[in-house]
Protein backbone atom coordinates (compact mmCIF):
# COMPACT_ATOMS: atom_id res chain seq x y z
CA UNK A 1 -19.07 63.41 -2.36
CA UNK A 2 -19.53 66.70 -1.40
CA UNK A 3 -20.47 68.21 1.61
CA UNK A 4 -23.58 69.82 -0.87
CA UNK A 5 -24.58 65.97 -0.63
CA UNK A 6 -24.67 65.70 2.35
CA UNK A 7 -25.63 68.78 4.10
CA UNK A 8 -23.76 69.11 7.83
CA UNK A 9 -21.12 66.59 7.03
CA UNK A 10 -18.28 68.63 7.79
CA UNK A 11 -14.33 67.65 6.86
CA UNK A 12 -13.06 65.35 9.14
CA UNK A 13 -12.79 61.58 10.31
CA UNK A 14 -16.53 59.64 10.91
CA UNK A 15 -16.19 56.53 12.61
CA UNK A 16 -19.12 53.87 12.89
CA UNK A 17 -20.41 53.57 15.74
CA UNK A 18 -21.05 49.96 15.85
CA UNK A 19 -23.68 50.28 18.83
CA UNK A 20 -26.07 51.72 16.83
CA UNK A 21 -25.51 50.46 13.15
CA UNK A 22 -26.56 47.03 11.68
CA UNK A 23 -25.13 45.83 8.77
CA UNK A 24 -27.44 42.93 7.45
CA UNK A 25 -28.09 40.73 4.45
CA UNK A 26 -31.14 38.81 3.31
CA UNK A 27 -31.28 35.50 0.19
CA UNK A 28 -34.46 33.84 -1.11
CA UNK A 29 -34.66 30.25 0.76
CA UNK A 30 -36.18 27.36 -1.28
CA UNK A 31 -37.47 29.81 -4.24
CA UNK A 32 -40.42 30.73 -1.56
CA UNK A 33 -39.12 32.92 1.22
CA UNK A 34 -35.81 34.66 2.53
CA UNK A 35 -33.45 34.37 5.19
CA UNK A 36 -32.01 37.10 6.89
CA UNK A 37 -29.30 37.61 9.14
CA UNK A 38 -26.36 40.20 10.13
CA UNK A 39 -22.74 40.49 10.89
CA UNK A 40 -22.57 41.69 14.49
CA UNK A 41 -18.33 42.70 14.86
CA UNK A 42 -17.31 45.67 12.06
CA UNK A 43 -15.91 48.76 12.01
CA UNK A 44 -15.44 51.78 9.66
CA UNK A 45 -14.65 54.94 8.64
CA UNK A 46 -15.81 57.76 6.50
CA UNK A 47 -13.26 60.49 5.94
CA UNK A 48 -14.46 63.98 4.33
CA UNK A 49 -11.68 66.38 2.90
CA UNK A 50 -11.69 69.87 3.44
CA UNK A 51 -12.37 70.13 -0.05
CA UNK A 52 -15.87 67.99 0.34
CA UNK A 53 -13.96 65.27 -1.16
CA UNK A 54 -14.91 61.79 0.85
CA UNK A 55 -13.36 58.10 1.21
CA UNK A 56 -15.41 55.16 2.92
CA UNK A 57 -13.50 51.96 4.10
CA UNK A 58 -14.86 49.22 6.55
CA UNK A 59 -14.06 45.28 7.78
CA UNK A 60 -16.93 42.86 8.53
CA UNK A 61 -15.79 39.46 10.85
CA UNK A 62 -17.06 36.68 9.16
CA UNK A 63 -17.40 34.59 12.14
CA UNK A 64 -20.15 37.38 13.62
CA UNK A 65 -22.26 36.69 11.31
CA UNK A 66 -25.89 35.41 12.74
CA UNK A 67 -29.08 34.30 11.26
CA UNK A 68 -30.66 33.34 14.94
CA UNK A 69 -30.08 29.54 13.86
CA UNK A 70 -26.92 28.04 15.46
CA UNK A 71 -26.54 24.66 13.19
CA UNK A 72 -26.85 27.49 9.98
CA UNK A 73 -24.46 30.01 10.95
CA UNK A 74 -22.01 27.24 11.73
CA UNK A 75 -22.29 25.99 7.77
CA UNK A 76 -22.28 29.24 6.89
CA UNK A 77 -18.70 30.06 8.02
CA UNK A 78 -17.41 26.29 6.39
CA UNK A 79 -15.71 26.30 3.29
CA UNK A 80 -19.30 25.42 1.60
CA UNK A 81 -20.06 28.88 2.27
CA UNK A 82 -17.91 31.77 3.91
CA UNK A 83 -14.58 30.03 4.57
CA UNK A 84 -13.77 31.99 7.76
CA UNK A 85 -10.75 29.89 8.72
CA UNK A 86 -8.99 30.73 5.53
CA UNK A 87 -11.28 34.42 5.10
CA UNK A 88 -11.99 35.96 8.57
CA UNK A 89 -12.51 39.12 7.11
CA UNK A 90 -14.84 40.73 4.02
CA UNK A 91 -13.47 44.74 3.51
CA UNK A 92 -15.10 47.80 1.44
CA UNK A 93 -13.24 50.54 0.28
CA UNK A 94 -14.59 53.24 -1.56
CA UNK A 95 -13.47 54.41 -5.17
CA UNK A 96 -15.70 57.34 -6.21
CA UNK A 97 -19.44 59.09 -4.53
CA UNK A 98 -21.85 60.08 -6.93
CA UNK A 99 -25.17 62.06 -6.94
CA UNK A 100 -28.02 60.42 -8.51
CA UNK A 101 -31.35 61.82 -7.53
CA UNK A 102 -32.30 62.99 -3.96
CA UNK A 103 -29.60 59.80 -2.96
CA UNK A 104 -26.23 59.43 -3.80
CA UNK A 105 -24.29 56.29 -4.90
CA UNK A 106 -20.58 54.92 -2.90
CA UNK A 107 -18.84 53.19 -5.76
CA UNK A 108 -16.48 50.98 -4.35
CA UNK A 109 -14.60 47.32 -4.00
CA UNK A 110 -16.16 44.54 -1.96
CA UNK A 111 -13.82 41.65 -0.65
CA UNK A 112 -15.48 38.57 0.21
CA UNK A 113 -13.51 35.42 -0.04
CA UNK A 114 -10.52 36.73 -1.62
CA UNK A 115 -12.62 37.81 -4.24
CA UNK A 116 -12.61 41.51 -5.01
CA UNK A 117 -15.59 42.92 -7.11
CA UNK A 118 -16.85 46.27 -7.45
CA UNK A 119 -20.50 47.01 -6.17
CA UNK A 120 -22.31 50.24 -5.60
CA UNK A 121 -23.89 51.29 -2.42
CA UNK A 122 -26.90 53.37 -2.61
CA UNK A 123 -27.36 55.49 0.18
CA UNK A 124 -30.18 57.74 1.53
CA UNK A 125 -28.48 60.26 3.56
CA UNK A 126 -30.61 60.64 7.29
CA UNK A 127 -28.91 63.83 8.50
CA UNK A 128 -26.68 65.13 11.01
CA UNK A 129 -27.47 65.61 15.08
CA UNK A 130 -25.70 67.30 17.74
CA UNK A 131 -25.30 63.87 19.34
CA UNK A 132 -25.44 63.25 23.25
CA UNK A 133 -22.31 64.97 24.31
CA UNK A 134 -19.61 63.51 22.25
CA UNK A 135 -19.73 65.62 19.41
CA UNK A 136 -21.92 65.38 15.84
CA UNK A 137 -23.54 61.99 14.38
CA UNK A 138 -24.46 61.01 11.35
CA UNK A 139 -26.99 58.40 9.58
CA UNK A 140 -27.14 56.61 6.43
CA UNK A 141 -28.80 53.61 5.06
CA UNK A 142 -27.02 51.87 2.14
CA UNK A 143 -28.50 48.95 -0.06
CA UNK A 144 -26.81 47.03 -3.10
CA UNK A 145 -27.69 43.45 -4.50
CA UNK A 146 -24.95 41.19 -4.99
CA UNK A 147 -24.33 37.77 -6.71
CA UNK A 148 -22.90 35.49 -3.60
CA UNK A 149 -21.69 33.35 -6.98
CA UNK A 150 -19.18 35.54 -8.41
CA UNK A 151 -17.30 36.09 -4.76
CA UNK A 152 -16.91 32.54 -4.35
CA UNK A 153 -19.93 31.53 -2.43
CA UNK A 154 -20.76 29.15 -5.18
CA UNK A 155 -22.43 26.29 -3.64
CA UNK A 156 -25.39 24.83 -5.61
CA UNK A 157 -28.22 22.75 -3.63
CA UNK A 158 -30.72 22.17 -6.65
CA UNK A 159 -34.43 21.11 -5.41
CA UNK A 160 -35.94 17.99 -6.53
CA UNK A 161 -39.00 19.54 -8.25
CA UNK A 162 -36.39 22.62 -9.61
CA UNK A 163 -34.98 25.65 -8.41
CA UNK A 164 -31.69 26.16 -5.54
CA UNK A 165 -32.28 26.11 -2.28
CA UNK A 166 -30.52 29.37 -1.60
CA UNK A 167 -30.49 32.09 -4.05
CA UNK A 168 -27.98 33.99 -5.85
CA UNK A 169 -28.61 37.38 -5.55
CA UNK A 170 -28.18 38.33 -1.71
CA UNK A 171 -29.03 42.12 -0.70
CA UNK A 172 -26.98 43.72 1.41
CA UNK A 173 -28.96 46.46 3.96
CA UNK A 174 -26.47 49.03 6.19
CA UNK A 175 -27.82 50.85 8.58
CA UNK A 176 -24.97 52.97 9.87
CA UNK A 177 -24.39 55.63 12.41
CA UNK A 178 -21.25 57.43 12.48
CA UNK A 179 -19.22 59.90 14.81
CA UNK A 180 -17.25 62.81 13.88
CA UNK A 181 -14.00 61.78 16.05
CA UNK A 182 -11.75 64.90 17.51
């Protein structure tokens, strides 16, 4: 990426801001509807050369995650799903930033499980603002669709009548502010 990509974005470290960022997932529930829910503890950086060149890394604590239902969450971090005893921690780090359109796209390697698999992010840029006093912000929103199967999450709980009860493909929805640090 470029600092032509994202216009204001100047060379330097941009740490999220976790205050003001959500990162957040959603999975079709019994073929009908979808559950959603969000990791609450991760942190991040994005780092922009001084030749507009950019790196993006970031850890998510499993055991943050939330879907407002206690007895869920709680399977959700068992072996069945998560394993957050053995895998406390899912990581991104970026390999490449691409234009495609008015967006651009954050290549990069997912880690959920021990299982590393390359996704791309794609990301709306929001903008830069002077920020309240401690120097520059920045906003992006990021989406990609991943298969929960092939990291591991591989749990199958068919229906009587057909179908799973949870779904494979689970969208993943950032919502990220970042500071430029000193």
């Amino acid at each position: 990426m470029t600092t032509g990509i994202a216009k204001g974005l100047t060379a330097g470290t941009w740490v999220i801001d976790p205050t003001h960022s959500t990162v957040g997932f959603s999975v079709r529930h019994l073929m009908v509807s979808k559950v959603r829910g969000r990791f609450t503890d991760f942190d991040g950086k994005l780092v922009i050369g001084e030749d507009g060149t950019a790196s993006a890394e970031a850890e998510i604590r499993v055991n943050s995650l939330t879907t407002d239902n206690e007895q869920r969450d709680a399977h959700l971090r068992t072996a069945d799903f998560f394993h957050a005893e053995q895998f406390p921690v899912m990581t991104f780090e970026s390999t490449g930033f691409r234009v495609d359109g008015a967006e651009f796209v954050v290549d990069g390697e997912f880690t959920v499980r021990g299982n590393t698999k390359p996704v791309a992010l794609k990301v709306e840029f929001l903008g830069v603002n002077a920020g309240m006093g401690n120097g520059p912000v920045a906003g992006f929103e990021a989406t990609t669709v991943v298969s929960r199967r092939e990291f591991g999450l591989d749990i199958d709980m068919p229906l009587p009548d057909g179908g799973v009860v949870i779904g494979d493909k689970i969208t993943l929805t950032l919502e990220i502010e970042v500071g430029l640090q000193g």
